[in-house]
PDB file of N, CA and C in Angstrom:
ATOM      1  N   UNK A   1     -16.025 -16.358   6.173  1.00  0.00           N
ATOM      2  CA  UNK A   1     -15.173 -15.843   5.134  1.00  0.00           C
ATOM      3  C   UNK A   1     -13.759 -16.404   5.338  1.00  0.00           C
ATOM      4  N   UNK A   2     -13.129 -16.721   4.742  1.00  0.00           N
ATOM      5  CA  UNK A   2     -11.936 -17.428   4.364  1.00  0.00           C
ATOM      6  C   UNK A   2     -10.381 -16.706   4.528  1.00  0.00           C
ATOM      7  N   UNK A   3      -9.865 -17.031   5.002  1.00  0.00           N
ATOM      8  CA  UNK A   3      -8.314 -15.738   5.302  1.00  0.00           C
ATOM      9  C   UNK A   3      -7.864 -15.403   3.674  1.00  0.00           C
ATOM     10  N   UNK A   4      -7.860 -16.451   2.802  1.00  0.00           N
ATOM     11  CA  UNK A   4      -7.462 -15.832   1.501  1.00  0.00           C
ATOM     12  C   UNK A   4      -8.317 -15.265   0.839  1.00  0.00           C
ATOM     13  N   UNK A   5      -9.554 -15.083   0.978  1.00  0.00           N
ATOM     14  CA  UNK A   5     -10.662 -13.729   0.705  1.00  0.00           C
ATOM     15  C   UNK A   5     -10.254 -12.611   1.466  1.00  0.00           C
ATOM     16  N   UNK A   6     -10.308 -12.726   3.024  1.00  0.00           N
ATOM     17  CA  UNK A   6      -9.954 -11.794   3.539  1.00  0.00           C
ATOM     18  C   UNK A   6      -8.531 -11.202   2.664  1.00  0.00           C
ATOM     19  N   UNK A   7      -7.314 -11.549   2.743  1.00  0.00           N
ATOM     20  CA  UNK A   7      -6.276 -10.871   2.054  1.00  0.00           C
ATOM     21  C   UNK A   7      -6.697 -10.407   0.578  1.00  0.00           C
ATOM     22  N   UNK A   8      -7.633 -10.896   0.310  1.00  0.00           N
ATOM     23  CA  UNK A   8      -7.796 -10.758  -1.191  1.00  0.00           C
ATOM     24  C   UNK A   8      -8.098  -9.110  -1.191  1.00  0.00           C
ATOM     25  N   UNK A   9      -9.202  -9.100  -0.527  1.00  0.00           N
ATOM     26  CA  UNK A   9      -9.672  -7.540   0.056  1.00  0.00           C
ATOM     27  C   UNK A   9      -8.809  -6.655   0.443  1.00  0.00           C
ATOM     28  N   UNK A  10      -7.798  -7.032   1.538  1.00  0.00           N
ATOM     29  CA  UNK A  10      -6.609  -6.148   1.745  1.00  0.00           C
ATOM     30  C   UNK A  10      -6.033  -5.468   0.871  1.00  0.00           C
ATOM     31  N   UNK A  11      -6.090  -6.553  -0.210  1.00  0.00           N
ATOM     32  CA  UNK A  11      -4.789  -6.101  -1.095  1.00  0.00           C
ATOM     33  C   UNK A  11      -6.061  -5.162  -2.720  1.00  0.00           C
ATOM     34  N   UNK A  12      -6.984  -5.500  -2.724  1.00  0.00           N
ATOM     35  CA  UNK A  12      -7.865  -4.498  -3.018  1.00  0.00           C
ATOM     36  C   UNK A  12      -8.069  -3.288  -2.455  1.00  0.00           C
ATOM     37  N   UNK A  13      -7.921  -2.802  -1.099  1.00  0.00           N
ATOM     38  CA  UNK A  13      -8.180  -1.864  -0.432  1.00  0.00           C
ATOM     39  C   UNK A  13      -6.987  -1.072  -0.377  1.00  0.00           C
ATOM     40  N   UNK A  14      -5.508  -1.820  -0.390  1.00  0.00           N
ATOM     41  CA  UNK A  14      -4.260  -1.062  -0.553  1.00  0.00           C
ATOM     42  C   UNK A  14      -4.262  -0.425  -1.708  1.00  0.00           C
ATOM     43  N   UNK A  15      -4.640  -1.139  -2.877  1.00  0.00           N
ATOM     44  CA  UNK A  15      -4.547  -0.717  -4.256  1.00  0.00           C
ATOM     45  C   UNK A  15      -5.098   0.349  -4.658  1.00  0.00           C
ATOM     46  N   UNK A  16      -6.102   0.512  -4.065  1.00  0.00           N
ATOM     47  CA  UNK A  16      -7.402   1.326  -3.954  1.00  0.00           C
ATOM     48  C   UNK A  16      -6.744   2.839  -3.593  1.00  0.00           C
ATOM     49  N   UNK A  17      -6.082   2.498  -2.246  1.00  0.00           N
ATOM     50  CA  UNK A  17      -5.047   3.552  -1.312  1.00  0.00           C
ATOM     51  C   UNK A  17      -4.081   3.810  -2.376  1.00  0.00           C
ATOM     52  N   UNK A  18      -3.042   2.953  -2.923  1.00  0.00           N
ATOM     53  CA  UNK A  18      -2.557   3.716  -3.275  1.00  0.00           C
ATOM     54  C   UNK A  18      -2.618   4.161  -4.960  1.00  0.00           C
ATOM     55  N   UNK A  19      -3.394   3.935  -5.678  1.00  0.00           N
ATOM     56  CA  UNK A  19      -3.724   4.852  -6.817  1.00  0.00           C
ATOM     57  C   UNK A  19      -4.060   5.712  -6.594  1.00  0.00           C
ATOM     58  N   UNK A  20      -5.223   6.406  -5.271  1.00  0.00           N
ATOM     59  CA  UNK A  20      -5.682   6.998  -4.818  1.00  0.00           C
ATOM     60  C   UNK A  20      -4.524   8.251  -4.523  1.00  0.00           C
ATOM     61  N   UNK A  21      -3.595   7.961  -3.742  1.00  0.00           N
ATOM     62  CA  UNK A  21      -2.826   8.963  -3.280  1.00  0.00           C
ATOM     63  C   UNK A  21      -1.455   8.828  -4.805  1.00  0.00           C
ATOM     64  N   UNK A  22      -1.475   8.143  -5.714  1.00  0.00           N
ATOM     65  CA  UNK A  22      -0.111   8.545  -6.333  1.00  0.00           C
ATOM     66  C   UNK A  22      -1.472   9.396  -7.469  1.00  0.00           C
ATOM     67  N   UNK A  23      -2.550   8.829  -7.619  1.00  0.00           N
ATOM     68  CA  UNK A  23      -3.173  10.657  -8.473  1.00  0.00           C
ATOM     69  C   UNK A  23      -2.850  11.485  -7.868  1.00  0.00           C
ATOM     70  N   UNK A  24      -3.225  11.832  -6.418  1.00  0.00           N
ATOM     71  CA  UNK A  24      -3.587  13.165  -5.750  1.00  0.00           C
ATOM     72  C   UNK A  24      -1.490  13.521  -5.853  1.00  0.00           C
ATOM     73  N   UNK A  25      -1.087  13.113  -6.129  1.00  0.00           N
ATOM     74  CA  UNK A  25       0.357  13.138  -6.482  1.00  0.00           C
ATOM     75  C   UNK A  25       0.838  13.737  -7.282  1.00  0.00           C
ATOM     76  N   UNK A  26       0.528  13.046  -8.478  1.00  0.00           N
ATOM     77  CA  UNK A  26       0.790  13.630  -9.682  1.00  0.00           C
ATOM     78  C   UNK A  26      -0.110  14.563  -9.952  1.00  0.00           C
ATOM     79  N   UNK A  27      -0.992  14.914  -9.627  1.00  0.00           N
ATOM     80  CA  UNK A  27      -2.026  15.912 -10.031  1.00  0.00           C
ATOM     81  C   UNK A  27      -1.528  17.129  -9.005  1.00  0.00           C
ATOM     82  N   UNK A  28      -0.661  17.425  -8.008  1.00  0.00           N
ATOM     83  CA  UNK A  28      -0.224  18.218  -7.639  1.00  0.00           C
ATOM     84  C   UNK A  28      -1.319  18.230  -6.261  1.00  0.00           C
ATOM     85  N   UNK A  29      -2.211  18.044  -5.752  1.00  0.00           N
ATOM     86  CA  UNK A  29      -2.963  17.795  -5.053  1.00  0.00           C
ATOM     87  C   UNK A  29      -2.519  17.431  -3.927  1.00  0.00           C
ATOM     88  N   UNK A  30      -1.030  16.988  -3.435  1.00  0.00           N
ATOM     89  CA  UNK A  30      -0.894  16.405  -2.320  1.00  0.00           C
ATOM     90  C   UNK A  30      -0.903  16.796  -1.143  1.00  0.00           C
ATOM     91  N   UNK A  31      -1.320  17.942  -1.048  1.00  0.00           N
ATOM     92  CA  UNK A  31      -0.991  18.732   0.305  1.00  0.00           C
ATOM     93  C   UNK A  31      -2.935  18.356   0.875  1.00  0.00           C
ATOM     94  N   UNK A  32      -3.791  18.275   0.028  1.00  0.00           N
ATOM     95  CA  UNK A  32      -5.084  18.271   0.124  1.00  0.00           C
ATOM     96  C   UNK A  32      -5.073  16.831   1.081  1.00  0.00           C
ATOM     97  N   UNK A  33      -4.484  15.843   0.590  1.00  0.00           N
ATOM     98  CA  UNK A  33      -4.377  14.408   1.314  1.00  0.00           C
ATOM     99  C   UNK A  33      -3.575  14.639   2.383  1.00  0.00           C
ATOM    100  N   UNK A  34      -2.240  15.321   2.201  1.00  0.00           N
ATOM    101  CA  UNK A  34      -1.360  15.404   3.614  1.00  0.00           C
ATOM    102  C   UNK A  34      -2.690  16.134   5.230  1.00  0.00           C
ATOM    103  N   UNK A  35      -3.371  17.178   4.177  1.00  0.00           N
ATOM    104  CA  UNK A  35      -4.103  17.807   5.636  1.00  0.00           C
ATOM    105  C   UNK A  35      -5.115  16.900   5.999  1.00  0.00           C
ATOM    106  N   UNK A  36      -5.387  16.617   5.069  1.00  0.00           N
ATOM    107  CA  UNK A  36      -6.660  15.274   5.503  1.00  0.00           C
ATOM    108  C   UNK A  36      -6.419  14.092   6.323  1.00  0.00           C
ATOM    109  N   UNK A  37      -5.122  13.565   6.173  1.00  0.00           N
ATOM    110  CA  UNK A  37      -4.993  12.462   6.779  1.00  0.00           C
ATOM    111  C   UNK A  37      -3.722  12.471   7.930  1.00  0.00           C
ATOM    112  N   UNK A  38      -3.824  13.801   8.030  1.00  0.00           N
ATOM    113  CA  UNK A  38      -2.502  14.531   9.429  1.00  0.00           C
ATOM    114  C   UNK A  38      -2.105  13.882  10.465  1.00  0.00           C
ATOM    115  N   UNK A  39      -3.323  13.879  11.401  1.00  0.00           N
ATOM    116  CA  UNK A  39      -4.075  13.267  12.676  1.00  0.00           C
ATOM    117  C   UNK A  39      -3.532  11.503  12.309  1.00  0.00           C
ATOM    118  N   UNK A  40      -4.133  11.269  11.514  1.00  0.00           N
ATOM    119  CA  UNK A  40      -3.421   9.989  11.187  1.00  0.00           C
ATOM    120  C   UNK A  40      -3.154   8.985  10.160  1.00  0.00           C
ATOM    121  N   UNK A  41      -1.927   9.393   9.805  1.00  0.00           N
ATOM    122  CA  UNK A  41      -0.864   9.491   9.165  1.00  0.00           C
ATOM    123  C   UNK A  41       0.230   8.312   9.770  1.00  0.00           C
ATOM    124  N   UNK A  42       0.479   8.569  10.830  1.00  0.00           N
ATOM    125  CA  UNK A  42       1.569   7.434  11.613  1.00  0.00           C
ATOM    126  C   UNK A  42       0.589   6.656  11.837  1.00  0.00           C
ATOM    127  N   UNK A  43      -0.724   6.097  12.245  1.00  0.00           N
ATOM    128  CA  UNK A  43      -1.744   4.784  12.205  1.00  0.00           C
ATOM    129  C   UNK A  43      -1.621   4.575  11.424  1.00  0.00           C
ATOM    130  N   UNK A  44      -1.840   4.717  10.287  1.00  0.00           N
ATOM    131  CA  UNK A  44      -1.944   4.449   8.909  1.00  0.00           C
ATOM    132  C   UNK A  44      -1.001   4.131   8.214  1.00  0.00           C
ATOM    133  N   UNK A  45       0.383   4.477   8.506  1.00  0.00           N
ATOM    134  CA  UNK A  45       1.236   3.815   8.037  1.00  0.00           C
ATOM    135  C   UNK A  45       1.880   2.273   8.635  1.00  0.00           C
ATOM    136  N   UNK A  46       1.719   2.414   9.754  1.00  0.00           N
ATOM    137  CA  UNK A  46       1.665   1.350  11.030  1.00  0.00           C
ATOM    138  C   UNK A  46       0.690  -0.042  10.299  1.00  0.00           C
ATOM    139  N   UNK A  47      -0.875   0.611  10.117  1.00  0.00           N
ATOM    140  CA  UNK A  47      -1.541  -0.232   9.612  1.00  0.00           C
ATOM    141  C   UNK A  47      -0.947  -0.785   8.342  1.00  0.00           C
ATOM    142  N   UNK A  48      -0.429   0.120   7.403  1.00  0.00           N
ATOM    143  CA  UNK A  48      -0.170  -0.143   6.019  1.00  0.00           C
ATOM    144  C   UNK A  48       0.333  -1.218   6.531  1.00  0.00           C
ATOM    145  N   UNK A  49       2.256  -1.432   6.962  1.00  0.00           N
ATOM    146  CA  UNK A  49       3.249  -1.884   7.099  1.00  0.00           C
ATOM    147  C   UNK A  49       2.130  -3.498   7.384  1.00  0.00           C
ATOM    148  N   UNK A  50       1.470  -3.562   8.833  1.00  0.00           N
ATOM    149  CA  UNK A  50       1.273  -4.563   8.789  1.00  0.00           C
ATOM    150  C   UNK A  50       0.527  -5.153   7.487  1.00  0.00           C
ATOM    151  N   UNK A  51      -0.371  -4.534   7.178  1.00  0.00           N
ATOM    152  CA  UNK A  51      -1.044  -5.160   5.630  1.00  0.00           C
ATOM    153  C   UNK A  51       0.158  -5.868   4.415  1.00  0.00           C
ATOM    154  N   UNK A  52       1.093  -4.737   4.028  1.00  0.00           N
ATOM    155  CA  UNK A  52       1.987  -5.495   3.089  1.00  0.00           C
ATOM    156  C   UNK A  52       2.834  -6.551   3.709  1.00  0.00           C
ATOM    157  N   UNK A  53       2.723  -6.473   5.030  1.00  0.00           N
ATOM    158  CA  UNK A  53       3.785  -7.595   5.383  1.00  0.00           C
ATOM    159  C   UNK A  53       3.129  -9.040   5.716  1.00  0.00           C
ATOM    160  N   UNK A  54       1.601  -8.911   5.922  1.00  0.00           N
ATOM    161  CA  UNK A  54       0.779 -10.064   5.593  1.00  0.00           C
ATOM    162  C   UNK A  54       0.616 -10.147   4.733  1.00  0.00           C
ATOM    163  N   UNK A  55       0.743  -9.237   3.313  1.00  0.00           N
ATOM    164  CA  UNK A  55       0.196  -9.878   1.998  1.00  0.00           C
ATOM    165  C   UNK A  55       1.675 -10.719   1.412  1.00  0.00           C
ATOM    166  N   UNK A  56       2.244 -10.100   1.487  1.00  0.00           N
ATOM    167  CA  UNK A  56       3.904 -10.427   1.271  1.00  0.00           C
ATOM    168  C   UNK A  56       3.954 -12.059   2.066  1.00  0.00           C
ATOM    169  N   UNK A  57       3.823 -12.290   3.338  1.00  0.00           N
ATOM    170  CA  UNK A  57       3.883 -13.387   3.653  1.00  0.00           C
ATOM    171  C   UNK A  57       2.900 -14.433   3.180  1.00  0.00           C
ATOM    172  N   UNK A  58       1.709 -13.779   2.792  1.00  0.00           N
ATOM    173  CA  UNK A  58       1.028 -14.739   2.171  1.00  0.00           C
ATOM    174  C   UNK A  58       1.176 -15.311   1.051  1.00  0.00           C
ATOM    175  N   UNK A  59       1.610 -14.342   0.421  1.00  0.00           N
ATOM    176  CA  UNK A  59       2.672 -14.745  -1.036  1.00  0.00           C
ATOM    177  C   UNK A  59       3.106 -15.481  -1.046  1.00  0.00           C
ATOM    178  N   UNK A  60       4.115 -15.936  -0.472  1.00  0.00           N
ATOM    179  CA  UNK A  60       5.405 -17.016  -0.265  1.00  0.00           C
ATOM    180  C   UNK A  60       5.169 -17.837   0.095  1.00  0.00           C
ATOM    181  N   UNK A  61       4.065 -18.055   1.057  1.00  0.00           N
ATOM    182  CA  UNK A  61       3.550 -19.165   2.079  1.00  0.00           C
ATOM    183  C   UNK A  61       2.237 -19.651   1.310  1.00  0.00           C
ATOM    184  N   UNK A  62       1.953 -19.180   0.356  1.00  0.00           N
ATOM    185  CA  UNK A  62       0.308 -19.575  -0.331  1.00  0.00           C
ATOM    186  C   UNK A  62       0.680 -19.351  -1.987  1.00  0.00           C
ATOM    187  N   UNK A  63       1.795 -19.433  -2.778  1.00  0.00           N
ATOM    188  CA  UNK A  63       2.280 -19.384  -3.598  1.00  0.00           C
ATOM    189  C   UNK A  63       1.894 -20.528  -4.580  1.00  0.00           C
ATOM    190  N   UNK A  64       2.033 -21.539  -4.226  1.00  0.00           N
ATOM    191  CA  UNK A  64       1.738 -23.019  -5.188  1.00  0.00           C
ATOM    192  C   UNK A  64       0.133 -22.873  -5.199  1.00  0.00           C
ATOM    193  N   UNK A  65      -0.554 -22.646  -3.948  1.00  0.00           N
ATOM    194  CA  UNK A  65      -2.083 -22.664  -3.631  1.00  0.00           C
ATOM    195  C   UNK A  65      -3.019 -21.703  -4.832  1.00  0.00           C
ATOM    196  N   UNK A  66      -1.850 -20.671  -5.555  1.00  0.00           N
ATOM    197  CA  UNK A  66      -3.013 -19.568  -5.567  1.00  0.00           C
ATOM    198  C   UNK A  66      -3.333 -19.944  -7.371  1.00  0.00           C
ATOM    199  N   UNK A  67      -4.133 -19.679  -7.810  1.00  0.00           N
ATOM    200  CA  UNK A  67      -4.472 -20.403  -9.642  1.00  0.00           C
ATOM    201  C   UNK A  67      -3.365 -20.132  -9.908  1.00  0.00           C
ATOM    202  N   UNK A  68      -2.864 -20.786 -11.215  1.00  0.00           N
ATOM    203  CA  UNK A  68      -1.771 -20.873 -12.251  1.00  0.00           C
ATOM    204  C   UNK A  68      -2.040 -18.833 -12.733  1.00  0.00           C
ATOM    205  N   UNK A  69      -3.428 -18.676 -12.873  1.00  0.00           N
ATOM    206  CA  UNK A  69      -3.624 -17.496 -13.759  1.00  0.00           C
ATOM    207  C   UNK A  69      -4.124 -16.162 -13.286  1.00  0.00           C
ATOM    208  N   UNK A  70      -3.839 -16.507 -11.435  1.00  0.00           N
ATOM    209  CA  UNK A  70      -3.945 -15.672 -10.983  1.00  0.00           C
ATOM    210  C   UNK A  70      -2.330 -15.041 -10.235  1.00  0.00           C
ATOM    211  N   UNK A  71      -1.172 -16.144 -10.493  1.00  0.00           N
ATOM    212  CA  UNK A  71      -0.404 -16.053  -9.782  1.00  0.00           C
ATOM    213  C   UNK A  71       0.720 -14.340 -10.310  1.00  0.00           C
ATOM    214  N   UNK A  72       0.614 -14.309 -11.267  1.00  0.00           N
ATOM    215  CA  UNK A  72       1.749 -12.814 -11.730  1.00  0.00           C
ATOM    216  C   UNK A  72       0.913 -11.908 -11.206  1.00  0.00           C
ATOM    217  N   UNK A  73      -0.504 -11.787 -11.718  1.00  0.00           N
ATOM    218  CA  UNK A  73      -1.129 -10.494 -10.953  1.00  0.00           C
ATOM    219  C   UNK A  73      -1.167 -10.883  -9.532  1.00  0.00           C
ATOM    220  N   UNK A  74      -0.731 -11.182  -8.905  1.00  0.00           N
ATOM    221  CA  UNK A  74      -0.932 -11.258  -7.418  1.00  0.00           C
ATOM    222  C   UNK A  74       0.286 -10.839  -7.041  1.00  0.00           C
ATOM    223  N   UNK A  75       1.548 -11.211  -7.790  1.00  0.00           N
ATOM    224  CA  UNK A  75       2.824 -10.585  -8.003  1.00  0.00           C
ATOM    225  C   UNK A  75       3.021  -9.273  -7.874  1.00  0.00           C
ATOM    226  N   UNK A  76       2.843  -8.975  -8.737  1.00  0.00           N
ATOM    227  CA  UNK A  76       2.626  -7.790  -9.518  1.00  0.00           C
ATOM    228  C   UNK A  76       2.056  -7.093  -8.135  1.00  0.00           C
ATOM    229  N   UNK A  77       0.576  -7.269  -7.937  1.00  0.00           N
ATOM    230  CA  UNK A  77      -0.007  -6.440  -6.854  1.00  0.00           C
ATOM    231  C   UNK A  77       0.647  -6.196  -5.774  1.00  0.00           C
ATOM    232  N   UNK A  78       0.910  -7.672  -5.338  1.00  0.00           N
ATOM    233  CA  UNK A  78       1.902  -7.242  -3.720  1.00  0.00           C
ATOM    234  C   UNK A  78       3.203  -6.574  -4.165  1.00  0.00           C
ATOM    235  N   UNK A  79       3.953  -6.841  -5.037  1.00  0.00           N
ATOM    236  CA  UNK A  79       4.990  -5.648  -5.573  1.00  0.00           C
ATOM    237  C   UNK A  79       5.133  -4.144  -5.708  1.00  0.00           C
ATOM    238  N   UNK A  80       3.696  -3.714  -6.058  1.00  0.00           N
ATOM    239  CA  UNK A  80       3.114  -1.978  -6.126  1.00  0.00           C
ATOM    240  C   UNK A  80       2.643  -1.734  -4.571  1.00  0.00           C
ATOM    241  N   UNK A  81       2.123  -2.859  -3.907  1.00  0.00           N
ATOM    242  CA  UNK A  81       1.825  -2.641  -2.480  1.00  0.00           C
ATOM    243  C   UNK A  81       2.977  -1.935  -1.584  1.00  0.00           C
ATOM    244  N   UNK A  82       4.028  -2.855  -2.157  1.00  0.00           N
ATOM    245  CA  UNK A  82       5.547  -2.956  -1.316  1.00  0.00           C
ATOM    246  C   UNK A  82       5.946  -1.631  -1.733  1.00  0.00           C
ATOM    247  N   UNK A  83       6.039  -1.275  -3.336  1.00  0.00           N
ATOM    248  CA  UNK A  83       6.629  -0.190  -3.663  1.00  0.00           C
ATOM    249  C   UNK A  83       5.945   0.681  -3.266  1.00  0.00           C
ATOM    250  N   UNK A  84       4.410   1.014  -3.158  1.00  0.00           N
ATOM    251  CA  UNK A  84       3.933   2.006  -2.702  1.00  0.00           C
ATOM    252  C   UNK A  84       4.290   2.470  -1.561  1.00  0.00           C
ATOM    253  N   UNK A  85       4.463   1.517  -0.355  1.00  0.00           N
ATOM    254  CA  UNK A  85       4.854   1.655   1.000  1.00  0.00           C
ATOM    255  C   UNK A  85       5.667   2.607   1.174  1.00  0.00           C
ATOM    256  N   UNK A  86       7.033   1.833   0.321  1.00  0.00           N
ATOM    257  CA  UNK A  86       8.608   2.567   0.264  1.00  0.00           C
ATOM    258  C   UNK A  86       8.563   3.759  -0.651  1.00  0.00           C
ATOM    259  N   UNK A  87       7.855   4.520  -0.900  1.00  0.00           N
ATOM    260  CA  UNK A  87       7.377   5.546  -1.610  1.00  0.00           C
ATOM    261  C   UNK A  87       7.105   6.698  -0.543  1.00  0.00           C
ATOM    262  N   UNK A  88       5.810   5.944   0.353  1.00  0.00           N
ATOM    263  CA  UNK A  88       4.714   7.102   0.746  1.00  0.00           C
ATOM    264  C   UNK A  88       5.391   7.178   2.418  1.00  0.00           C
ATOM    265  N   UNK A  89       6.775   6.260   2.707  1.00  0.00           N
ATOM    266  CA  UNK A  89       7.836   6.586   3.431  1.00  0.00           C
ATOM    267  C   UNK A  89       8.724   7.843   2.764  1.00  0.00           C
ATOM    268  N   UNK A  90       9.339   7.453   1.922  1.00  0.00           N
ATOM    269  CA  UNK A  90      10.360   8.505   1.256  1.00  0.00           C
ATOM    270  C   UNK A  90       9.692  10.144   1.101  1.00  0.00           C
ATOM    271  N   UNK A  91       8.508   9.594   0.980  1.00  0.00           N
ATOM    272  CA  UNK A  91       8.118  11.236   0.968  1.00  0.00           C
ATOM    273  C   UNK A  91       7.622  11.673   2.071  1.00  0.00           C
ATOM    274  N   UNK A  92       7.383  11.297   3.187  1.00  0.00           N
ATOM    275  CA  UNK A  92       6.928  11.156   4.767  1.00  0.00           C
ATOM    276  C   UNK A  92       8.413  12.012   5.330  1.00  0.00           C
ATOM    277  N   UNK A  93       9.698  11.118   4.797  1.00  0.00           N
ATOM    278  CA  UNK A  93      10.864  11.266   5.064  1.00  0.00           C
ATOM    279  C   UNK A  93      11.008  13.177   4.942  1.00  0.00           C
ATOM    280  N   UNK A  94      10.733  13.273   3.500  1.00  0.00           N
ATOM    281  CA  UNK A  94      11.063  14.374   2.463  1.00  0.00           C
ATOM    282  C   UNK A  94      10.036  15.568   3.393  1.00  0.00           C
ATOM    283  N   UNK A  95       9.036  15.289   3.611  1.00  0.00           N
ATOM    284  CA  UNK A  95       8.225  15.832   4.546  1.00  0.00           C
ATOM    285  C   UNK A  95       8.969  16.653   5.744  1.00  0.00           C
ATOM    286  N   UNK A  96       9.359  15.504   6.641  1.00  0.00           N
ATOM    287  CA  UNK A  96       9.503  15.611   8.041  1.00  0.00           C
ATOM    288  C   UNK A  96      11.025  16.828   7.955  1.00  0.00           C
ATOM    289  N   UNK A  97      11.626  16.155   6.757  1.00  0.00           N
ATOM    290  CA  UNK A  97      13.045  16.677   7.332  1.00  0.00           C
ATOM    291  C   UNK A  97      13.147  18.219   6.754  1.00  0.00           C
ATOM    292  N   UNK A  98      11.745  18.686   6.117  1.00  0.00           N
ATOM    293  CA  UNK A  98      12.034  19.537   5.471  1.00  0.00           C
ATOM    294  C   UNK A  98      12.092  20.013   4.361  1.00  0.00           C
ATOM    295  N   UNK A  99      12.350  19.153   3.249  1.00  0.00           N
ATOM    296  CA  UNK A  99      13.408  19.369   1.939  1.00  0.00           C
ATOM    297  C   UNK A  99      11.842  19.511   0.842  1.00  0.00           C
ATOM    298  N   UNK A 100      11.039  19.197   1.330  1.00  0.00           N
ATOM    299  CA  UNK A 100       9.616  19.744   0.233  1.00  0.00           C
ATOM    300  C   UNK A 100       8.309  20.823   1.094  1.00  0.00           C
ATOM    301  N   UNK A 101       8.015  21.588   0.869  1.00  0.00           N
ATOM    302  CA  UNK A 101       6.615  22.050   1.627  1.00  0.00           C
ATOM    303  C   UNK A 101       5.827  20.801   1.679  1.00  0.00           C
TER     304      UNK A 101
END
């Protein structure tokens, strides 16, 4: 299997993650995911970080390589990856310090 299959998957499996948790979000549900994924929570974000920061580098570094008509959605994806990250921090943040149940 090929490293740009492999990332291809990554960035399927993030996507996956995070639609996954911005429903259980908006649907008010979030405390159901916070208890579920308690234990680990800091792996998982650890893992995230490295995932967007290989998809992100692959971006830049595999940019000319990737189809003409695949290149905005790949944009696009690693962009919601990134934003998701800096999201499911801010509310980690919002968490820890208090300021939400």
């Amino acid at each position: 299997m090929s490293p740009a299959r492999i990332l291809s998957g990554i960035l399927a499996i993030l996507l996956a993650y995070n639609s996954a948790f911005f429903a259980l979000h908006l649907t008010g549900r979030s405390r159901m995911w916070k208890d579920a994924l308690n234990d680990l929570q800091t792996t998982l974000i650890i893992m995230e970080l490295m995932a967007v920061a290989a998809l992100f580098v692959d971006l830049v570094v595999r940019y000319d390589n990737i189809p003409k008509a695949w290149q905005t959605p790949r944009v696009i994806a690693v962009g919601l990856c990134v934003a998701g990250l800096l999201f499911k921090w801010f509310i980690l943040y919002l968490h820890l310090s208090y300021l939400v149940d």
